[in-house]
N, C-alpha and C. Protein backbone atom coordinates (compact mmCIF):
# COMPACT_ATOMS: atom_id res chain seq x y z
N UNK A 1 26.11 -20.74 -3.67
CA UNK A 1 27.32 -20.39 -4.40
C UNK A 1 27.18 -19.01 -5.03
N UNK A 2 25.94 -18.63 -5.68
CA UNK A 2 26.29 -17.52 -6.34
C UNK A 2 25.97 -16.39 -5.51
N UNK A 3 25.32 -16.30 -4.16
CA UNK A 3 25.40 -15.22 -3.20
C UNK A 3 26.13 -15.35 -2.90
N UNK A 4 27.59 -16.18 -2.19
CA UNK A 4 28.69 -15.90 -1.94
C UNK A 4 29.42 -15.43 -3.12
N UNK A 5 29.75 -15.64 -3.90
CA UNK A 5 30.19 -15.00 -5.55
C UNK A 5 29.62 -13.42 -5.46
N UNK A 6 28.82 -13.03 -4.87
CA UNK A 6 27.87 -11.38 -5.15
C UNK A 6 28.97 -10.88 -3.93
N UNK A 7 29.08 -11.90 -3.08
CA UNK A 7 29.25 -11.18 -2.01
C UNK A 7 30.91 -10.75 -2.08
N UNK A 8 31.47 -11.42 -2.65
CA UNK A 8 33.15 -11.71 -3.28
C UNK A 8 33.22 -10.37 -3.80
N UNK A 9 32.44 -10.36 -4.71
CA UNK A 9 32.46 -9.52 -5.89
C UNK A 9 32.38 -7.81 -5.56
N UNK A 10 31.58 -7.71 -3.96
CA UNK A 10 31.39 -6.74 -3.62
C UNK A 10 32.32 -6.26 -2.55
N UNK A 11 33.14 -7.20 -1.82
CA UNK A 11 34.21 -6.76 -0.73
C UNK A 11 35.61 -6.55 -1.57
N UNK A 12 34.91 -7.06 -3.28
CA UNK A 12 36.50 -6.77 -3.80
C UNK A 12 37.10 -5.19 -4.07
N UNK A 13 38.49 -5.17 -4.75
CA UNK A 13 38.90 -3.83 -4.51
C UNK A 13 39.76 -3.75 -5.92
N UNK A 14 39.16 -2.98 -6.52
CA UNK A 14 38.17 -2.25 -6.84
C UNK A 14 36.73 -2.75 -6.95
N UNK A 15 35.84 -2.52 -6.82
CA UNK A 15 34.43 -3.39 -7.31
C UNK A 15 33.98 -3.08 -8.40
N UNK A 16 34.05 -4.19 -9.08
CA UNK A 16 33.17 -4.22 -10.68
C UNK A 16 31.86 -4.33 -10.66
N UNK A 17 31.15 -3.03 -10.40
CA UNK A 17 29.27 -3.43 -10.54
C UNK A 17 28.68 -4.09 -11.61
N UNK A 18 29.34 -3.73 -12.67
CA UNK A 18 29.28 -4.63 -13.80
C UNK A 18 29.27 -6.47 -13.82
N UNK A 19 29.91 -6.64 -13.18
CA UNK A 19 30.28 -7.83 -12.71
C UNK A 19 29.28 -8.63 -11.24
N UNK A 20 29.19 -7.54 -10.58
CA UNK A 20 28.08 -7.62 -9.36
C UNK A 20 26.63 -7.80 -10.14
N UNK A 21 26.30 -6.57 -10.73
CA UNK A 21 25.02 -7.24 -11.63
C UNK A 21 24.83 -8.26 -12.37
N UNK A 22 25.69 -8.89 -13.20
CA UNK A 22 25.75 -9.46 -14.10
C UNK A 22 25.40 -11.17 -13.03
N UNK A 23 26.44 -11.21 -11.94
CA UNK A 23 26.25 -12.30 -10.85
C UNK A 23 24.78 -12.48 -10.41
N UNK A 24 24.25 -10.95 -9.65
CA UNK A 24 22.87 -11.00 -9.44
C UNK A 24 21.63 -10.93 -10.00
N UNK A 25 21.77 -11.02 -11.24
CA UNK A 25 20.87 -11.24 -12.56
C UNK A 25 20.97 -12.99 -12.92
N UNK A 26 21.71 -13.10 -12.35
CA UNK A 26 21.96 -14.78 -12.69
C UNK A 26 21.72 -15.68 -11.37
N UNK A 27 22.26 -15.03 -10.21
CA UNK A 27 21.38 -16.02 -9.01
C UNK A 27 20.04 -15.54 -9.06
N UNK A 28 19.03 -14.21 -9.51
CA UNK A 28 17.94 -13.89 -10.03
C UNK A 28 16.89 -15.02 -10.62
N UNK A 29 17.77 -15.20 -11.61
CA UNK A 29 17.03 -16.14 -12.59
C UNK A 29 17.06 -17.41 -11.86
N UNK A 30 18.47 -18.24 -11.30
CA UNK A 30 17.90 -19.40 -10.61
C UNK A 30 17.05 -19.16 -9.86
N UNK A 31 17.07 -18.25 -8.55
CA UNK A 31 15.83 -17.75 -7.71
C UNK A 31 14.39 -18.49 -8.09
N UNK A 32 14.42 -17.48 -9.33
CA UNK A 32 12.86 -17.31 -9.86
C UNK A 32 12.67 -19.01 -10.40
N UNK A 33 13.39 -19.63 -11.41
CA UNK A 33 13.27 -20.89 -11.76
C UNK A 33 12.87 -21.73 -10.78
N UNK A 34 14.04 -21.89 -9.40
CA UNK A 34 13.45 -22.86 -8.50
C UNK A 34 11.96 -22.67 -7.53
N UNK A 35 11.82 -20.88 -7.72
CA UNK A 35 10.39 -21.01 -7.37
C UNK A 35 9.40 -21.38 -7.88
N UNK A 36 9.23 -21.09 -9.27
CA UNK A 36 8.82 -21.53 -10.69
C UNK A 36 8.42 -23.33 -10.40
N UNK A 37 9.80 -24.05 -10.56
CA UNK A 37 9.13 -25.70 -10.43
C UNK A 37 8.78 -25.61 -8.69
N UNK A 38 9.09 -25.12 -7.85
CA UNK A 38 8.50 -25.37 -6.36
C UNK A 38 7.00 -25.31 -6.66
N UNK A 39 6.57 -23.94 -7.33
CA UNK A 39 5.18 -23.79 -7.02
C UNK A 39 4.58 -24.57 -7.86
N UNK A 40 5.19 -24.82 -8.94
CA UNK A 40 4.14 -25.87 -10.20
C UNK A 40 4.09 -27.46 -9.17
N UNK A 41 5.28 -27.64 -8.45
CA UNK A 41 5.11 -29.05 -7.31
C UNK A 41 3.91 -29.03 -6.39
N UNK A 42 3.70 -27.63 -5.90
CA UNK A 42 2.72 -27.92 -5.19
C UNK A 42 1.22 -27.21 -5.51
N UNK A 43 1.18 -27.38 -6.81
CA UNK A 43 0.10 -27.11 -7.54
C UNK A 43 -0.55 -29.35 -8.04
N UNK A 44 1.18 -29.14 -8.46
CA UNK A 44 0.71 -30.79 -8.62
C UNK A 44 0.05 -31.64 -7.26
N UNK A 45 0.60 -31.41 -6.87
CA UNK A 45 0.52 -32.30 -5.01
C UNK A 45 -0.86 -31.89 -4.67
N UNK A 46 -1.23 -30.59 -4.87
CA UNK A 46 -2.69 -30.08 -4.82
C UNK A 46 -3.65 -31.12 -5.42
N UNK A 47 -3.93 -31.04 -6.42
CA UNK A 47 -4.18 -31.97 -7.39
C UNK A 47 -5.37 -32.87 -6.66
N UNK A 48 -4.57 -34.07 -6.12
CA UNK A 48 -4.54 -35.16 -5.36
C UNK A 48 -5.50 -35.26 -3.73
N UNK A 49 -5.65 -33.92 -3.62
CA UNK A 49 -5.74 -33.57 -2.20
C UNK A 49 -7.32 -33.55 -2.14
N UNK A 50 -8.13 -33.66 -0.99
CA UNK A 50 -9.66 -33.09 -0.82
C UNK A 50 -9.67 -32.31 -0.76
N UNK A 51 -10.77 -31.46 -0.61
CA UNK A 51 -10.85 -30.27 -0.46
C UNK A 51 -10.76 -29.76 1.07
N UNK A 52 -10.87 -30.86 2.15
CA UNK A 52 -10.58 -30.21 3.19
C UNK A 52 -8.93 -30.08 3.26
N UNK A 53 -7.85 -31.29 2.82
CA UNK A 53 -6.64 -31.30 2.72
C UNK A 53 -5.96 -30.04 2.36
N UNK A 54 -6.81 -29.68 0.86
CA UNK A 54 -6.54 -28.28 0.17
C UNK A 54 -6.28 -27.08 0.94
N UNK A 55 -7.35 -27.15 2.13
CA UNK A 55 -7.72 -26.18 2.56
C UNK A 55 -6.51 -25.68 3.80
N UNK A 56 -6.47 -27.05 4.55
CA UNK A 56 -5.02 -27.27 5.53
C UNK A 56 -4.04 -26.83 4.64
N UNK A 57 -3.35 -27.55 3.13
CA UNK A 57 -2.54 -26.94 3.23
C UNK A 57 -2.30 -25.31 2.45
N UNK A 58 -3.31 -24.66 2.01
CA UNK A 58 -3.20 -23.07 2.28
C UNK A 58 -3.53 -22.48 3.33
N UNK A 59 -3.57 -22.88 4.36
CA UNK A 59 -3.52 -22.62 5.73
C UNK A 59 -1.91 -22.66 6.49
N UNK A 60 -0.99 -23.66 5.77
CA UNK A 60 -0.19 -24.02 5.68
C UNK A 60 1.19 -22.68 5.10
N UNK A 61 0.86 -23.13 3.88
CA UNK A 61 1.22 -22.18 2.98
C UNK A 61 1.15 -20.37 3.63
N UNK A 62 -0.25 -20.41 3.94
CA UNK A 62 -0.11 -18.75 4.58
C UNK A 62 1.11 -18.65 5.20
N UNK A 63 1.54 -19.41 6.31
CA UNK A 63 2.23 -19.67 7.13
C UNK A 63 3.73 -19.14 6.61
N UNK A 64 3.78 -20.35 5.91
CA UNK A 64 5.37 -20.73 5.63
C UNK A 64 6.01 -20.27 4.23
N UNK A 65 5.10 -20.10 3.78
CA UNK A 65 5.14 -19.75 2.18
C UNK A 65 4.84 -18.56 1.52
N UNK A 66 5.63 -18.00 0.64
CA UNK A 66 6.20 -16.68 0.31
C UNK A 66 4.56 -16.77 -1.39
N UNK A 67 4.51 -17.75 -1.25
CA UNK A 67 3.10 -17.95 -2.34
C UNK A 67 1.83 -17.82 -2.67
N UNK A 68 1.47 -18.07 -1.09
CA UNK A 68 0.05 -17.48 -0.76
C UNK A 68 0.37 -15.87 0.55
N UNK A 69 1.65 -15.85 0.94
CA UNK A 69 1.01 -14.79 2.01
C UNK A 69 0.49 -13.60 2.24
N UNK A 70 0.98 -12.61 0.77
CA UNK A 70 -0.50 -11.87 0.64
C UNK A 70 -1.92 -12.52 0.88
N UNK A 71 -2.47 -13.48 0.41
CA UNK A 71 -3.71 -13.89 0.08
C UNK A 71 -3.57 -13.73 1.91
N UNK A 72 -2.91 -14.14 2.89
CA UNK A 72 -3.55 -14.38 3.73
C UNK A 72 -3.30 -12.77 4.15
N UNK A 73 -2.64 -11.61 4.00
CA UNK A 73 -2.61 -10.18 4.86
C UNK A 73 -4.03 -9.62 3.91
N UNK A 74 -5.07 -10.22 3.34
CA UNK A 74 -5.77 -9.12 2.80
C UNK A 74 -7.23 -9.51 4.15
């Protein structure tokens, strides 16, 4: 919803950047929040795991996940 709302906001006529920022400072913050409890989930889920499990899933993670994939380009 609120990238379509940015996106509204920007094909409109006149465009209010004021209004464009103000939108993308706020799907921003959800952004960051739902990454926020994602990664504390799989910190929890970690937890639980062996250490070979651990290991699969940051192997995993390199992969698919925006959380470890530096760790895996160094």
């Amino acid at each position: 919803v609120g990238r379509e709302a940015v996106a509204r906001l920007i094909e409109a006529e006149p465009i209010d950047a004021a209004a464009v920022n103000e939108t993308l400072t706020s799907v921003r913050q959800a952004d960051m929040a739902l990454r926020g409890r994602l990664e504390q989930a799989i910190v929890t889920f970690a937890t639980g795991l062996t250490p070979a499990d651990r290991a699969r899933l940051v192997d995993g993670l390199r992969g698919r996940s925006n959380m470890l994939r530096r760790a895996g380009e160094k």
